[in-house]
PDB file of N, CA and C in Angstrom:
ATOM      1  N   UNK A   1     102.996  89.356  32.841  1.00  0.00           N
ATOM      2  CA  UNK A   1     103.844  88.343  32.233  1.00  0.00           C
ATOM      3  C   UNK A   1     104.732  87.748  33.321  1.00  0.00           C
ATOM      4  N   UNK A   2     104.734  86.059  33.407  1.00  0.00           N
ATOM      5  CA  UNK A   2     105.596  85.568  34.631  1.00  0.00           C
ATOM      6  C   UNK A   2     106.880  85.718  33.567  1.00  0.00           C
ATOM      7  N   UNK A   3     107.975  86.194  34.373  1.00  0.00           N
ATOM      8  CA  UNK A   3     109.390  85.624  34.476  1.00  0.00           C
ATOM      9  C   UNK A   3     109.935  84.300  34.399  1.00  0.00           C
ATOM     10  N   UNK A   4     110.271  83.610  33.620  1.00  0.00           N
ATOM     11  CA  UNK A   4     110.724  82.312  34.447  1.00  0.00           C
ATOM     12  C   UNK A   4     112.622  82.098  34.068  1.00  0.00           C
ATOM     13  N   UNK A   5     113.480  81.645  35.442  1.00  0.00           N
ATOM     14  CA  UNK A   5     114.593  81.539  34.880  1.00  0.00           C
ATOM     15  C   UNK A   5     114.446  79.961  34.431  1.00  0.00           C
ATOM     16  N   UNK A   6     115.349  80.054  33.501  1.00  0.00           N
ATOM     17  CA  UNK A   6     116.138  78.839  33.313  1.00  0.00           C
ATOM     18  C   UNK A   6     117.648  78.351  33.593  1.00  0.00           C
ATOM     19  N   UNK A   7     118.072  76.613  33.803  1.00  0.00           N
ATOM     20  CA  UNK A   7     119.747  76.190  34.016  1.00  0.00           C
ATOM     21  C   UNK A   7     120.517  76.620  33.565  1.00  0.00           C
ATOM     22  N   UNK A   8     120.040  75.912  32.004  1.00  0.00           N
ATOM     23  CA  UNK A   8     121.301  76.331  31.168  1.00  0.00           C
ATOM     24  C   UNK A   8     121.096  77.087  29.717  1.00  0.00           C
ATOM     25  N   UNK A   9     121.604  77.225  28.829  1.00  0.00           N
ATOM     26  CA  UNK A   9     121.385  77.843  27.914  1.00  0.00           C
ATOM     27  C   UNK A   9     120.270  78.314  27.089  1.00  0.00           C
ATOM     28  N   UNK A  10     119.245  77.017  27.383  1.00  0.00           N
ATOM     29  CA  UNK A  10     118.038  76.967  27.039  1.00  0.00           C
ATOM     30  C   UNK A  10     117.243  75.955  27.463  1.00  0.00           C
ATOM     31  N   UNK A  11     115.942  75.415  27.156  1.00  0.00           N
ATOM     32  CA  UNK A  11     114.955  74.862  27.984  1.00  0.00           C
ATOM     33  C   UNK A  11     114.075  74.657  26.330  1.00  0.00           C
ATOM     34  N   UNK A  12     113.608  73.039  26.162  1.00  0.00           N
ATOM     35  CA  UNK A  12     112.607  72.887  25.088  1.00  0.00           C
ATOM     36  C   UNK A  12     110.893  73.271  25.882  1.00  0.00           C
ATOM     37  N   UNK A  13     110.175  73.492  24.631  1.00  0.00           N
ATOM     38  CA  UNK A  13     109.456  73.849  24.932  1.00  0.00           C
ATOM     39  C   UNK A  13     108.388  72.524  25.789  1.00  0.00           C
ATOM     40  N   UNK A  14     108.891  71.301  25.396  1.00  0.00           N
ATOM     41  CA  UNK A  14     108.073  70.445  25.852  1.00  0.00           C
ATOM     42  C   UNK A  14     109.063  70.434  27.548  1.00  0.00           C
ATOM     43  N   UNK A  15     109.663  70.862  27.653  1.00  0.00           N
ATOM     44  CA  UNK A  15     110.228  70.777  29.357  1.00  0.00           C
ATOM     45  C   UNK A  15     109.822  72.022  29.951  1.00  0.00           C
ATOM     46  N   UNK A  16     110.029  73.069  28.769  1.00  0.00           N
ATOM     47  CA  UNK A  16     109.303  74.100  29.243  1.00  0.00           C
ATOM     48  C   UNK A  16     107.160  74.338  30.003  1.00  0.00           C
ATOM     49  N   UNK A  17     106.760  73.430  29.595  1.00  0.00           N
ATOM     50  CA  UNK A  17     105.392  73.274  29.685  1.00  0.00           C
ATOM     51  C   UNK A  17     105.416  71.860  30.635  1.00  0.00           C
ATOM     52  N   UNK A  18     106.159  71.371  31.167  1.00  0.00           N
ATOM     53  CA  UNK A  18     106.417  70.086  32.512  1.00  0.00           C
ATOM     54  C   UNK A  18     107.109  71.157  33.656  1.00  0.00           C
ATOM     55  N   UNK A  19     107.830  71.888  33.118  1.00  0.00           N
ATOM     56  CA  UNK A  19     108.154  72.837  34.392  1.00  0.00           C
ATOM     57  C   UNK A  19     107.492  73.581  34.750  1.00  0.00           C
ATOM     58  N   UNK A  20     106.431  74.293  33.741  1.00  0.00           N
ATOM     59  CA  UNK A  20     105.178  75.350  34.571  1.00  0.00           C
ATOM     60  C   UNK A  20     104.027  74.389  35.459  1.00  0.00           C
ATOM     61  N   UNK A  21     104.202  73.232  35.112  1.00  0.00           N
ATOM     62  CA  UNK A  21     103.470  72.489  35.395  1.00  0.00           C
ATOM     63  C   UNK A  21     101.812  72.408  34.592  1.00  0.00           C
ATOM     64  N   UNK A  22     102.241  72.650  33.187  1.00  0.00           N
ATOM     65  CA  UNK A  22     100.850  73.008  32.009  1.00  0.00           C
ATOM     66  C   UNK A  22     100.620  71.417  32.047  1.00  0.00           C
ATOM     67  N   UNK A  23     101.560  70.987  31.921  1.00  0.00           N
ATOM     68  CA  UNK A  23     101.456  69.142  31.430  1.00  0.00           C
ATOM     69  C   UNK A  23     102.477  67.927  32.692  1.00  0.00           C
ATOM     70  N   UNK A  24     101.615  67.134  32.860  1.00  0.00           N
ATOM     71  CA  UNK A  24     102.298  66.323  33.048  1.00  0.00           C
ATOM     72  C   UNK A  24     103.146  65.476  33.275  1.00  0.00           C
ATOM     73  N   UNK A  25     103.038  65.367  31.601  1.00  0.00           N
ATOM     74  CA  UNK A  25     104.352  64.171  30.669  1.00  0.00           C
ATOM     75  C   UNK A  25     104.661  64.782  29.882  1.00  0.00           C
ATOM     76  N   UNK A  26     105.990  64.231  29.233  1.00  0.00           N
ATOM     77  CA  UNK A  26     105.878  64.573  27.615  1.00  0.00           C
ATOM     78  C   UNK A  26     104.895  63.958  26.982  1.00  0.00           C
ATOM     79  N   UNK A  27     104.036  62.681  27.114  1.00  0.00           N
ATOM     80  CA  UNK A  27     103.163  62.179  25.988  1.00  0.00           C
ATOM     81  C   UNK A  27     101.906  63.624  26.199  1.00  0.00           C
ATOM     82  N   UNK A  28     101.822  64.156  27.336  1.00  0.00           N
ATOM     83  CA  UNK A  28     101.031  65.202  27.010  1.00  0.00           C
ATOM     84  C   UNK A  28     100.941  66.789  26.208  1.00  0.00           C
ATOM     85  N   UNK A  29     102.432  66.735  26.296  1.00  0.00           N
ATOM     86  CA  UNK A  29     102.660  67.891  25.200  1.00  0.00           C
ATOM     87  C   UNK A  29     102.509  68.025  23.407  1.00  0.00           C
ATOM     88  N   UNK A  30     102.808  66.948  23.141  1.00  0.00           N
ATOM     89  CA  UNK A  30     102.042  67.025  21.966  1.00  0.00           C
ATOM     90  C   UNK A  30     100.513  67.144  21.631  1.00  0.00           C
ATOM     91  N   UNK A  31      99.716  67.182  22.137  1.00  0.00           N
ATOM     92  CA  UNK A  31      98.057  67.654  22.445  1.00  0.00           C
ATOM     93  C   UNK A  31      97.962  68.795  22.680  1.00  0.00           C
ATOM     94  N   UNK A  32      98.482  69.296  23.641  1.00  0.00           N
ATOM     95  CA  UNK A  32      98.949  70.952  24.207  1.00  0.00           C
ATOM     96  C   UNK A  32      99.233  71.847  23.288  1.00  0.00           C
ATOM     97  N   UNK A  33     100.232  71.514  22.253  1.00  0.00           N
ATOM     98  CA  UNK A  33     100.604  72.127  21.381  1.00  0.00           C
ATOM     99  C   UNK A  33      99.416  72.182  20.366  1.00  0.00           C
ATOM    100  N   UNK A  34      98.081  71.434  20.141  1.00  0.00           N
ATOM    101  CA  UNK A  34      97.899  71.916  19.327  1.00  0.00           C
ATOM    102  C   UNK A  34      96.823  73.009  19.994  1.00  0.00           C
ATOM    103  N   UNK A  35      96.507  73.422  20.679  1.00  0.00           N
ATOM    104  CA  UNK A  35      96.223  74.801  21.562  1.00  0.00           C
ATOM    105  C   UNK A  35      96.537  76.034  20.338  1.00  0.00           C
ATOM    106  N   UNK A  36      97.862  75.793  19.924  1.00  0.00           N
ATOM    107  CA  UNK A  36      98.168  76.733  19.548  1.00  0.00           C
ATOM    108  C   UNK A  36      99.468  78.060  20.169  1.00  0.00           C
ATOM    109  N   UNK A  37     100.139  77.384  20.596  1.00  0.00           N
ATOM    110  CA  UNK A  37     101.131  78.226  21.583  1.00  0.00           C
ATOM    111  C   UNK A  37     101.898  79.232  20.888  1.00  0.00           C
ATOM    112  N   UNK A  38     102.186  80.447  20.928  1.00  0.00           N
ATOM    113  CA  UNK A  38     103.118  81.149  20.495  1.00  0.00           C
ATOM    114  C   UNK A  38     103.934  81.849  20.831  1.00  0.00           C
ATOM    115  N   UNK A  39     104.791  81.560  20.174  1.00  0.00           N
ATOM    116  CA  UNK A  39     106.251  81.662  20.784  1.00  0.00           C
ATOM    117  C   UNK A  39     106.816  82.788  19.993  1.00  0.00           C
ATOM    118  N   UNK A  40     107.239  84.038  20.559  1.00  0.00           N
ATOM    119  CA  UNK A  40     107.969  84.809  20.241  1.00  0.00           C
ATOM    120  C   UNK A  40     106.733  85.707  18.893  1.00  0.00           C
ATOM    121  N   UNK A  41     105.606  85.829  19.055  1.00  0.00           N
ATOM    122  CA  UNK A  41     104.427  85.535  18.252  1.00  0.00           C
ATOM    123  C   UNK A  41     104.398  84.908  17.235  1.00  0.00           C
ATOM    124  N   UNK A  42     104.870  83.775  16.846  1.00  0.00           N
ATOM    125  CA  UNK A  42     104.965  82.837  15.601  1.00  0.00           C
ATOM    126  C   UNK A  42     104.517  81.785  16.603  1.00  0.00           C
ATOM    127  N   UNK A  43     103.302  81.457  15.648  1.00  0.00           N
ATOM    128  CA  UNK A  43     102.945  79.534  16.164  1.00  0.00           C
ATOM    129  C   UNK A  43     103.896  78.820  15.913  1.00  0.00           C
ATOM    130  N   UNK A  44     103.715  77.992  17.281  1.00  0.00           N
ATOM    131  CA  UNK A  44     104.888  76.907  17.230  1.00  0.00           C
ATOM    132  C   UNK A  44     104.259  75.190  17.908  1.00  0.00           C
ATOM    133  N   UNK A  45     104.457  74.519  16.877  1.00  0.00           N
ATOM    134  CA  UNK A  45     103.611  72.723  17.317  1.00  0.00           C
ATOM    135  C   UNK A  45     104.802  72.078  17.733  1.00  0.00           C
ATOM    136  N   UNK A  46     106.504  72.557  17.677  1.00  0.00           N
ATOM    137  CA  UNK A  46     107.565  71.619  17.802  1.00  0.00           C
ATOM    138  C   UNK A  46     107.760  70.883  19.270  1.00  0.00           C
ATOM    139  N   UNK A  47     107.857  70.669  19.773  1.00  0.00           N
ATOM    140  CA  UNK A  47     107.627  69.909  21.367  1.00  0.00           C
ATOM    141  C   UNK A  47     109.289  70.900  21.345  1.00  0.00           C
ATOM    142  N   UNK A  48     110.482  70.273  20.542  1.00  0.00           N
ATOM    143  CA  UNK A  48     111.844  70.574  21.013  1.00  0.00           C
ATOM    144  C   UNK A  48     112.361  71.951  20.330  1.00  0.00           C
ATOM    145  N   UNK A  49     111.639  72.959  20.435  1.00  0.00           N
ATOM    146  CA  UNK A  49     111.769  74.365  20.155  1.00  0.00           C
ATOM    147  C   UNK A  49     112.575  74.463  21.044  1.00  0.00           C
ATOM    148  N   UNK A  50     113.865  75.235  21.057  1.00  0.00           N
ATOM    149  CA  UNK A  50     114.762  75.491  21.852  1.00  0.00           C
ATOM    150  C   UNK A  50     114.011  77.094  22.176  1.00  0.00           C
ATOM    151  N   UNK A  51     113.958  77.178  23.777  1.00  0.00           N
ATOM    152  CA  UNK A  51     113.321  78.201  23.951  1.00  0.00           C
ATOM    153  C   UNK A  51     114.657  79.298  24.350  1.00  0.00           C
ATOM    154  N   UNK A  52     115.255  80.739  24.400  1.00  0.00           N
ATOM    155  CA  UNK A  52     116.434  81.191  24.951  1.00  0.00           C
ATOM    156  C   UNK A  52     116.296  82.224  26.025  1.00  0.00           C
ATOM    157  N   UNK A  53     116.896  82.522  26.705  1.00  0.00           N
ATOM    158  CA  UNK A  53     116.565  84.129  26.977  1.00  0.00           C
ATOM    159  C   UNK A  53     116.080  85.143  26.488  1.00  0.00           C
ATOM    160  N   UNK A  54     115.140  85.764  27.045  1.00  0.00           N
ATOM    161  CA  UNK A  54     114.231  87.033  26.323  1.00  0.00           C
ATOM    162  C   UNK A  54     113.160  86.429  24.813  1.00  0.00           C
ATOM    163  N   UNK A  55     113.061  85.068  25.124  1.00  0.00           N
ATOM    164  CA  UNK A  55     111.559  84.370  24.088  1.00  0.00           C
ATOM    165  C   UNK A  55     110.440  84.734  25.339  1.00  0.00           C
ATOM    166  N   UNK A  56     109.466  85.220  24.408  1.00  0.00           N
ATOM    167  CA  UNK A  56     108.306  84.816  24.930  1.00  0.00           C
ATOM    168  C   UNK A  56     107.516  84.059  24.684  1.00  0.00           C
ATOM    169  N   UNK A  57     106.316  83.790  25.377  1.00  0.00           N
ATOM    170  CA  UNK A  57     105.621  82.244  25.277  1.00  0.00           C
ATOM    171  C   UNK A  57     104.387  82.704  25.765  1.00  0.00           C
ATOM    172  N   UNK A  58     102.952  82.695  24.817  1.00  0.00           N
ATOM    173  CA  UNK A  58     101.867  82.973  25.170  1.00  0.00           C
ATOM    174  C   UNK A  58     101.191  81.551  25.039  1.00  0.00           C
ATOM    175  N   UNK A  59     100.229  81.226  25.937  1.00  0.00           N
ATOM    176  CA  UNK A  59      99.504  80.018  26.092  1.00  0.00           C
ATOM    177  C   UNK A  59      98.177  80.079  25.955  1.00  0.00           C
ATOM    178  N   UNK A  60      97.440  80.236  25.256  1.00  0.00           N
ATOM    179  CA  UNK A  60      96.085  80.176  25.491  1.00  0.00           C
ATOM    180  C   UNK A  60      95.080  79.700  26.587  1.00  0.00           C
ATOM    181  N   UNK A  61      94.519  80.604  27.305  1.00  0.00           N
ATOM    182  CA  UNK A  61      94.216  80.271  28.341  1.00  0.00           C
ATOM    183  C   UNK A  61      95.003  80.325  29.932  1.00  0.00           C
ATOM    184  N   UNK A  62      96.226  80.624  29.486  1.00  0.00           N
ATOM    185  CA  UNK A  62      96.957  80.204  30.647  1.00  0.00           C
ATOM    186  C   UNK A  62      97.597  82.015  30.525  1.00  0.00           C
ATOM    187  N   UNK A  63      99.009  81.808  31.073  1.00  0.00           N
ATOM    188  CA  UNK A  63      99.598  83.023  31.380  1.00  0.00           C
ATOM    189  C   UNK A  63     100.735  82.896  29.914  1.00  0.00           C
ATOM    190  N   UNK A  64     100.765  84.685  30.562  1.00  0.00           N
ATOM    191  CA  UNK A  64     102.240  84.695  29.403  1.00  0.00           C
ATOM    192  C   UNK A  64     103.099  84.592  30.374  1.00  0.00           C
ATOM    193  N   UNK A  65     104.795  84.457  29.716  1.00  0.00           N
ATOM    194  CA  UNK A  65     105.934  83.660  30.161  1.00  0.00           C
ATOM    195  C   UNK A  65     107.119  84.346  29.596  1.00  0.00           C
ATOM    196  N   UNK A  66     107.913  85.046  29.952  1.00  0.00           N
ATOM    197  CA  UNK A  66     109.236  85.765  29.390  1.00  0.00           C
ATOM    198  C   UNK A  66     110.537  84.603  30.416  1.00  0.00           C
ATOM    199  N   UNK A  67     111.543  84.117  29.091  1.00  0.00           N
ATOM    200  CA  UNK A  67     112.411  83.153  29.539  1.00  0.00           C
ATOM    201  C   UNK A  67     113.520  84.048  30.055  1.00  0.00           C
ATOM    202  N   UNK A  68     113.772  83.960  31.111  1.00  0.00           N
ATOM    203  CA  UNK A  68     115.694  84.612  31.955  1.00  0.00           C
ATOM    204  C   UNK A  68     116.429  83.885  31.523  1.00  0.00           C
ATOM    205  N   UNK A  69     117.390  84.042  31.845  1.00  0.00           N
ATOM    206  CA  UNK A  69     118.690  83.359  31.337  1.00  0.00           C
ATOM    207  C   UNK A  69     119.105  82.793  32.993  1.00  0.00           C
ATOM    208  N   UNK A  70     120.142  82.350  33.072  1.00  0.00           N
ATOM    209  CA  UNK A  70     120.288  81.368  34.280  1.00  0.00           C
ATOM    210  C   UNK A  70     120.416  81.677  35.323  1.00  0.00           C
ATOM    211  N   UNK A  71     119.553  81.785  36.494  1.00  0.00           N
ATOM    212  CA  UNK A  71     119.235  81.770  38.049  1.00  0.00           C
ATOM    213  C   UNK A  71     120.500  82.466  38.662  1.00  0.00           C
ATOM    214  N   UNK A  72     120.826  83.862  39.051  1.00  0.00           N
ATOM    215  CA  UNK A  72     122.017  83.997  39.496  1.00  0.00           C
ATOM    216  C   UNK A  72     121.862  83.268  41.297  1.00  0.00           C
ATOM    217  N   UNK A  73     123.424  83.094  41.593  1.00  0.00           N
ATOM    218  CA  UNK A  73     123.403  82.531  42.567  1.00  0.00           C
ATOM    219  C   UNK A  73     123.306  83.568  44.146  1.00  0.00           C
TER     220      UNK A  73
END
């Protein structure tokens, strides 16, 4: 499972999937989603799922993803 930190409090899932670099754009995350992504194991199609610290995020096909909380300095 990758680690990933995040800025600030949280990260949507459609920025979340432009920052792994899964997608693009946002016009590409809505397609992505219907993959089937699950989040925290509940399917989730919302592009602006607020993702938090300690969610996980399985991708089909791709890797799993556990969210940090913000980058210490």
């Amino acid at each position: 499972m990758e680690e990933v930190s995040i800025e600030g409090e949280y990260i949507t899932l459609g920025q979340f999937l432009k920052k792994m670099g899964i997608v693009q754009t946002g016009g590409e995350v809505k397609a992505y989603l219907e993959k089937g992504i699950l989040v925290n194991n509940q399917l989730e199609m919302r592009r602006g799922k607020k993702l938090y610290a300690g969610d996980e995020i399985h991708i089909p096909g791709e890797k799993d993803y556990r969210i940090l909380g913000k980058a210490r300095e």
